[in-house]
N, C-alpha and C. Protein backbone atom coordinates (compact mmCIF):
# COMPACT_ATOMS: atom_id res chain seq x y z
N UNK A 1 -251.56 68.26 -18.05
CA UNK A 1 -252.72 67.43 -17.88
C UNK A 1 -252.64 66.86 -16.47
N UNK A 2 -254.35 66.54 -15.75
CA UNK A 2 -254.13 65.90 -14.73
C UNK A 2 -254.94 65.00 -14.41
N UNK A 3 -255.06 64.04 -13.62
CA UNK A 3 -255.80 63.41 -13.99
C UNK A 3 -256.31 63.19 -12.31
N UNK A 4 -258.12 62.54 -11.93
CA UNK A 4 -258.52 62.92 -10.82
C UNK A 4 -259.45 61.54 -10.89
N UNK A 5 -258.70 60.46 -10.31
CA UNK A 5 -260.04 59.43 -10.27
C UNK A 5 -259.85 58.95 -11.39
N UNK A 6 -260.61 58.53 -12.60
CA UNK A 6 -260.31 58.30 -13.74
C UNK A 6 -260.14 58.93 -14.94
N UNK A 7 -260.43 60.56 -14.36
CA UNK A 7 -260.67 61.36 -15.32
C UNK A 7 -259.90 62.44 -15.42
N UNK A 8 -259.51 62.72 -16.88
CA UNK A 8 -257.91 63.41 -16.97
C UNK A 8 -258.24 64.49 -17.72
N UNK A 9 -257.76 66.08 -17.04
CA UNK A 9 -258.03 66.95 -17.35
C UNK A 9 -256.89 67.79 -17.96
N UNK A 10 -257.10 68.71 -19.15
CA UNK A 10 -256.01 69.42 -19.15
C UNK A 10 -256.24 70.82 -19.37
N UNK A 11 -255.07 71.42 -18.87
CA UNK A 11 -255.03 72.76 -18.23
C UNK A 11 -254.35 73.74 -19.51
N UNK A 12 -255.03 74.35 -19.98
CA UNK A 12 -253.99 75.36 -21.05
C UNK A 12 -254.09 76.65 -20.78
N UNK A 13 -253.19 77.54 -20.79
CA UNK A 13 -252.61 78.89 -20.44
C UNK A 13 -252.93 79.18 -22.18
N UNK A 14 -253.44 80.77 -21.96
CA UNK A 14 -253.98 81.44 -23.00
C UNK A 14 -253.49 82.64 -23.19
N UNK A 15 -252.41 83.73 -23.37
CA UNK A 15 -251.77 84.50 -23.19
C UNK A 15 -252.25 85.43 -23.99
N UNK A 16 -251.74 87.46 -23.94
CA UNK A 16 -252.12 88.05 -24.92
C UNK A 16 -253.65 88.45 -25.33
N UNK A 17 -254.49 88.27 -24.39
CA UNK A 17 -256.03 88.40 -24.35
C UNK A 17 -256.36 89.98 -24.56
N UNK A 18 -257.07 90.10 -24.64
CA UNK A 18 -257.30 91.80 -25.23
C UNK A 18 -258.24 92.04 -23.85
N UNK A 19 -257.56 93.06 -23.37
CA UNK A 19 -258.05 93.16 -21.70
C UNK A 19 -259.66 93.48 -21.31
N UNK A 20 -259.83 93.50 -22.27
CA UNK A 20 -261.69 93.48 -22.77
C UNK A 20 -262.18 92.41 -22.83
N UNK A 21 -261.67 91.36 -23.23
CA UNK A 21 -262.14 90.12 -23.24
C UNK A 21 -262.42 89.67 -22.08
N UNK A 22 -264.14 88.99 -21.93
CA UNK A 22 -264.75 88.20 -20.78
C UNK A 22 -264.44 86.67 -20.80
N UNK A 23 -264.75 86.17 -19.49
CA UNK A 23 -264.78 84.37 -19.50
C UNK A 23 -265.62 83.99 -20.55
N UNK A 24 -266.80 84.72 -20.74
CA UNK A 24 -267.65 83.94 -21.82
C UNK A 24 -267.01 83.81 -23.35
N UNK A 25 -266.41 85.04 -23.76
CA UNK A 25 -265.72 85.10 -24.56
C UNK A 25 -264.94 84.04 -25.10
N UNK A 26 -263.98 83.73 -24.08
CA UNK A 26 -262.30 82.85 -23.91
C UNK A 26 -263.83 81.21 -23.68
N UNK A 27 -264.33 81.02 -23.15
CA UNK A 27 -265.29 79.89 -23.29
C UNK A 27 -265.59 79.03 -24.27
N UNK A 28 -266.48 80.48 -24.69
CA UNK A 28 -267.03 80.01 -26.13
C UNK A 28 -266.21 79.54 -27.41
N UNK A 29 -264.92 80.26 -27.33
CA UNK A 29 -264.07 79.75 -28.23
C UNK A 29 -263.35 78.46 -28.18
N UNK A 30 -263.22 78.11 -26.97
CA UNK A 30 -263.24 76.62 -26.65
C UNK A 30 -263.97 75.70 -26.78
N UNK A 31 -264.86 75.60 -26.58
CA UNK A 31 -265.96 75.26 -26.62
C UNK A 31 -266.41 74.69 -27.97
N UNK A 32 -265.87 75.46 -28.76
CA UNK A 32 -266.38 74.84 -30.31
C UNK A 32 -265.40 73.54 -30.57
N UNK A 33 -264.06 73.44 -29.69
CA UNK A 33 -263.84 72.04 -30.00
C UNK A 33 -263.85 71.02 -28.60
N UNK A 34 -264.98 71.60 -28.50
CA UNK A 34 -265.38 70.41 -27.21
C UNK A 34 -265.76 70.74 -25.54
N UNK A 35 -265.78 69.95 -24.69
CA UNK A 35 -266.26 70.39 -23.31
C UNK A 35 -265.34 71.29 -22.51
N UNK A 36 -265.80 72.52 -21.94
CA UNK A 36 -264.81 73.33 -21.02
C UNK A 36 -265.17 73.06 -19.74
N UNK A 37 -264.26 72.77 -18.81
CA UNK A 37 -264.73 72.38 -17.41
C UNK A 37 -264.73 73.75 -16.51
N UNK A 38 -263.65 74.50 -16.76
CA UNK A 38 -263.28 75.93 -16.46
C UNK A 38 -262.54 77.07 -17.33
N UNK A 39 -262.76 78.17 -16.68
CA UNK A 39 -262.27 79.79 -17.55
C UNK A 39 -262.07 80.44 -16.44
N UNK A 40 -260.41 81.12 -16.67
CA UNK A 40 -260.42 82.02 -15.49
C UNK A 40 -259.44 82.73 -16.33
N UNK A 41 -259.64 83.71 -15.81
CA UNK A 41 -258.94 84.97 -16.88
C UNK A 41 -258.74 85.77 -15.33
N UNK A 42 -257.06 85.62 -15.58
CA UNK A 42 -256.37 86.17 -14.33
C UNK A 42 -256.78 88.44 -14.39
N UNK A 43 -256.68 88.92 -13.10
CA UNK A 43 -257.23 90.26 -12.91
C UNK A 43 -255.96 90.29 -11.80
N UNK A 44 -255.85 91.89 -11.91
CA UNK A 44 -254.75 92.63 -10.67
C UNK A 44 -255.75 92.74 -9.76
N UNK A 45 -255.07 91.96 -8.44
CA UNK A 45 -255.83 92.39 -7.48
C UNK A 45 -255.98 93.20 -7.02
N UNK A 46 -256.05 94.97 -7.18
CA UNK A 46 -255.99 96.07 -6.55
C UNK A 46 -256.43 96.90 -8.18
N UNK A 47 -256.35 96.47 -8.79
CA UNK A 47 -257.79 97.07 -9.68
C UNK A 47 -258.90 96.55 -10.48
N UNK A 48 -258.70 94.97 -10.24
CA UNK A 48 -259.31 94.65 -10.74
C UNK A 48 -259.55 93.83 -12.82
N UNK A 49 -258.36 94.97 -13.38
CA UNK A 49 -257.96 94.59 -14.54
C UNK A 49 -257.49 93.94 -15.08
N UNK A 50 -258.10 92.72 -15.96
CA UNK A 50 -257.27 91.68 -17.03
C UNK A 50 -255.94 91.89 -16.67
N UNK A 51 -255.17 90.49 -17.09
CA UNK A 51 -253.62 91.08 -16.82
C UNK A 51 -253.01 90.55 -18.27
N UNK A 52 -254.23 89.97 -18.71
CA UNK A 52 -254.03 89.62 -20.29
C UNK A 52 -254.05 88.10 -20.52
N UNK A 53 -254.46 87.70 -19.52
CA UNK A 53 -253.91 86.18 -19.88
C UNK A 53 -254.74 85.19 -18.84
N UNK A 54 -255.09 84.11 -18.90
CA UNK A 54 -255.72 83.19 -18.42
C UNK A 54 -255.67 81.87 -18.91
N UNK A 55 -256.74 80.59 -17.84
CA UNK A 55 -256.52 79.16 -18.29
C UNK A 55 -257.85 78.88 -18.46
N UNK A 56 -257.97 78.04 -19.36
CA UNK A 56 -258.85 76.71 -20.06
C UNK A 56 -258.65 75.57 -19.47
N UNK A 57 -259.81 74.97 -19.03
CA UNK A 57 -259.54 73.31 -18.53
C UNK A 57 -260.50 72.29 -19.59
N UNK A 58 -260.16 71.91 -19.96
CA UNK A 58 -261.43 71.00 -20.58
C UNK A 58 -261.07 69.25 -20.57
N UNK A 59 -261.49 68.62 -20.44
CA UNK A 59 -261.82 67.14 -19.38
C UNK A 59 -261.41 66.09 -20.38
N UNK A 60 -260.91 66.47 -22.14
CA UNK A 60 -260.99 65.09 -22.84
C UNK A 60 -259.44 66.26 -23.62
N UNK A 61 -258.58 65.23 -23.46
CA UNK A 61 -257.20 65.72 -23.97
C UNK A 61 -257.26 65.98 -25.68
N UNK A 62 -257.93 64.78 -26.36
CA UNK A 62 -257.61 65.23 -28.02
C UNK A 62 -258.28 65.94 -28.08
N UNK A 63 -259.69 66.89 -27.41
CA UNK A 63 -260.20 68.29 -27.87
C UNK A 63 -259.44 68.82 -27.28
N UNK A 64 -258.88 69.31 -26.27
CA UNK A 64 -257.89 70.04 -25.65
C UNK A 64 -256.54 70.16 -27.14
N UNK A 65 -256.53 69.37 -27.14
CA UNK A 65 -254.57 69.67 -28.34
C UNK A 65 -255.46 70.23 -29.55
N UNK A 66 -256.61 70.01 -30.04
CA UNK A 66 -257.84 70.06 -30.96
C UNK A 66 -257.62 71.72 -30.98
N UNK A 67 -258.09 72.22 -29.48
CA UNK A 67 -258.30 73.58 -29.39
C UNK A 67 -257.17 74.55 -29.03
N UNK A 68 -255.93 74.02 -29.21
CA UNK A 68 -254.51 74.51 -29.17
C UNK A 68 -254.49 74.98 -30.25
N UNK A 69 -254.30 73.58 -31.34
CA UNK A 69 -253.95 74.00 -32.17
C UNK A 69 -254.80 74.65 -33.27
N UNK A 70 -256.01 75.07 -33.14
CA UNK A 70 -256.59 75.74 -34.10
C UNK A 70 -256.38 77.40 -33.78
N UNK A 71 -256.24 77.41 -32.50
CA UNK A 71 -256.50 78.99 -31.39
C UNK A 71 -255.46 79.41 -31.09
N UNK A 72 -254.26 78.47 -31.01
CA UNK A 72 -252.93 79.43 -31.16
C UNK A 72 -252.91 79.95 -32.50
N UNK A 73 -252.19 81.39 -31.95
CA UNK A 73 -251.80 82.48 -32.77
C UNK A 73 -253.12 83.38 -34.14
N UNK A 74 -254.28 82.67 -33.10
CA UNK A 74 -255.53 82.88 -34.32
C UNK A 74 -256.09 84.37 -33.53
N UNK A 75 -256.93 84.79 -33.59
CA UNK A 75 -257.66 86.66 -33.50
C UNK A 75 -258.37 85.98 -32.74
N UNK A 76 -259.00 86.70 -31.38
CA UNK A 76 -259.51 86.83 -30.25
C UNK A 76 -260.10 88.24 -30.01
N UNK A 77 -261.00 88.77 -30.24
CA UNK A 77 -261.60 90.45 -30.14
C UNK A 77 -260.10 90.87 -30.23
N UNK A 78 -259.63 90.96 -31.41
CA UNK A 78 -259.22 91.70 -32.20
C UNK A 78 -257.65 91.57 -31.66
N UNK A 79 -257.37 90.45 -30.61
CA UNK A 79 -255.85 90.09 -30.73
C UNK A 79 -255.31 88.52 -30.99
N UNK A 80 -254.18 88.61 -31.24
CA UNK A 80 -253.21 87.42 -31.87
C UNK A 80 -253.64 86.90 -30.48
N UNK A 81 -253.97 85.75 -30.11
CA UNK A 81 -253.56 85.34 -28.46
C UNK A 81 -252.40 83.85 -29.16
N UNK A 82 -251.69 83.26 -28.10
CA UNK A 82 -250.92 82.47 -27.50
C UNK A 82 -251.69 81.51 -26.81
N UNK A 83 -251.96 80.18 -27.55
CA UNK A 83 -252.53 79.36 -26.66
C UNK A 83 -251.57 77.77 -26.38
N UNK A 84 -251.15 77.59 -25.07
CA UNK A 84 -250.59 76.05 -24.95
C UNK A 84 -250.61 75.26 -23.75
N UNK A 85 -250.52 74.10 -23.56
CA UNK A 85 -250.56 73.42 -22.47
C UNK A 85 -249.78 74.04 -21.56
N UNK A 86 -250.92 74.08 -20.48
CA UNK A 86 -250.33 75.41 -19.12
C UNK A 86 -249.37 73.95 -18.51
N UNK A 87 -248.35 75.07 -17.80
CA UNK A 87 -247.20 74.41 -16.63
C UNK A 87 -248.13 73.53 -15.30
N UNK A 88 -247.96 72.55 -14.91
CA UNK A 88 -248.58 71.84 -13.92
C UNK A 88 -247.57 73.01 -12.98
N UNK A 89 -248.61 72.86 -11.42
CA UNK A 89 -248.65 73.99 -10.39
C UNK A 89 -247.16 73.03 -9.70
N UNK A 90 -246.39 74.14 -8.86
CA UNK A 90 -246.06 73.37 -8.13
C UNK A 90 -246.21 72.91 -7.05
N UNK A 91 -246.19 71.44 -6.27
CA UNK A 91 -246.86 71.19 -5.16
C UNK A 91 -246.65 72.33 -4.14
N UNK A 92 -248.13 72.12 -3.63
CA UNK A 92 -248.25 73.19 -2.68
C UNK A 92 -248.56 74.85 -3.54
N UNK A 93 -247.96 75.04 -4.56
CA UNK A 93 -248.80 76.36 -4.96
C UNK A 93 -250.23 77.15 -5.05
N UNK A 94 -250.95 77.68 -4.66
CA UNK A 94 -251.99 78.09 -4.40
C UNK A 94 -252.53 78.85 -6.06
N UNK A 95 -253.71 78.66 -5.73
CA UNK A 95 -254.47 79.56 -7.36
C UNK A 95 -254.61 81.10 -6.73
N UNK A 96 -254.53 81.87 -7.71
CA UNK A 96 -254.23 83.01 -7.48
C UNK A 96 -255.58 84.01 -6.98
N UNK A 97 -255.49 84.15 -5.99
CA UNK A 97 -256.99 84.66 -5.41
C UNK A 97 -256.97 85.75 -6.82
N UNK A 98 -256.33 86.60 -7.33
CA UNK A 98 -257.04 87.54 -8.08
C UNK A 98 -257.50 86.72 -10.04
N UNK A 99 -257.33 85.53 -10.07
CA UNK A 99 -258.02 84.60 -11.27
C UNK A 99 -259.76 84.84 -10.98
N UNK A 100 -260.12 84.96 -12.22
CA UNK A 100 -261.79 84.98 -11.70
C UNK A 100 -262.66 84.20 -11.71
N UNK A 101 -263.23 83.22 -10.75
CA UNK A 101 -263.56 82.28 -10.79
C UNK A 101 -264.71 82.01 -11.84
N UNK A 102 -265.19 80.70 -12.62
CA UNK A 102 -265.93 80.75 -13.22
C UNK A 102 -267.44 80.73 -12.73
């Protein structure tokens, strides 16, 4: 979680995505427990392809743990995904130009 001004966001890593799966997809499933601020579903930069895994941001923490725990280990177009509070970056780490912006 982070927080920006007064307002505290948290970041969850979504693993195991079925390389077919779109942002709208990984969204919408969030979404049913509450506000998503962002979706980025990481891609190889040199082809372009899912790498299986991406982050969720959404702006109010008890829907965030809300949407952990209903979506870990639950079916996603047709896979198990892995969902949990992503690792804070380390200072100075950069976002990964090949994540796809929302």
């Amino acid at each position: 979680m982070f927080c920006l001004n007064t307002f505290c966001f948290m970041n969850i890593f979504v693993a195991k995505l079925n390389f077919k799966t779109k942002r709208e997809d990984l969204e919408k499933a969030f979404a049913a427990y509450g506000q998503v601020t962002s979706v980025k579903i990481v891609r190889d930069r040199d082809t372009g392809r899912s790498k299986g895994y991406g982050f969720v941001e959404m702006p109010n923490a008890e829907e965030a743990n809300k949407a952990i725990e209903a979506l870990n280990n639950s079916q996603l177009d047709e896979r198990e995904i892995v969902v949990k509070p992503a690792n804070p970056k380390a200072p100075g780490e950069q976002t990964s130009p090949s994540a796809e912006p929302q």
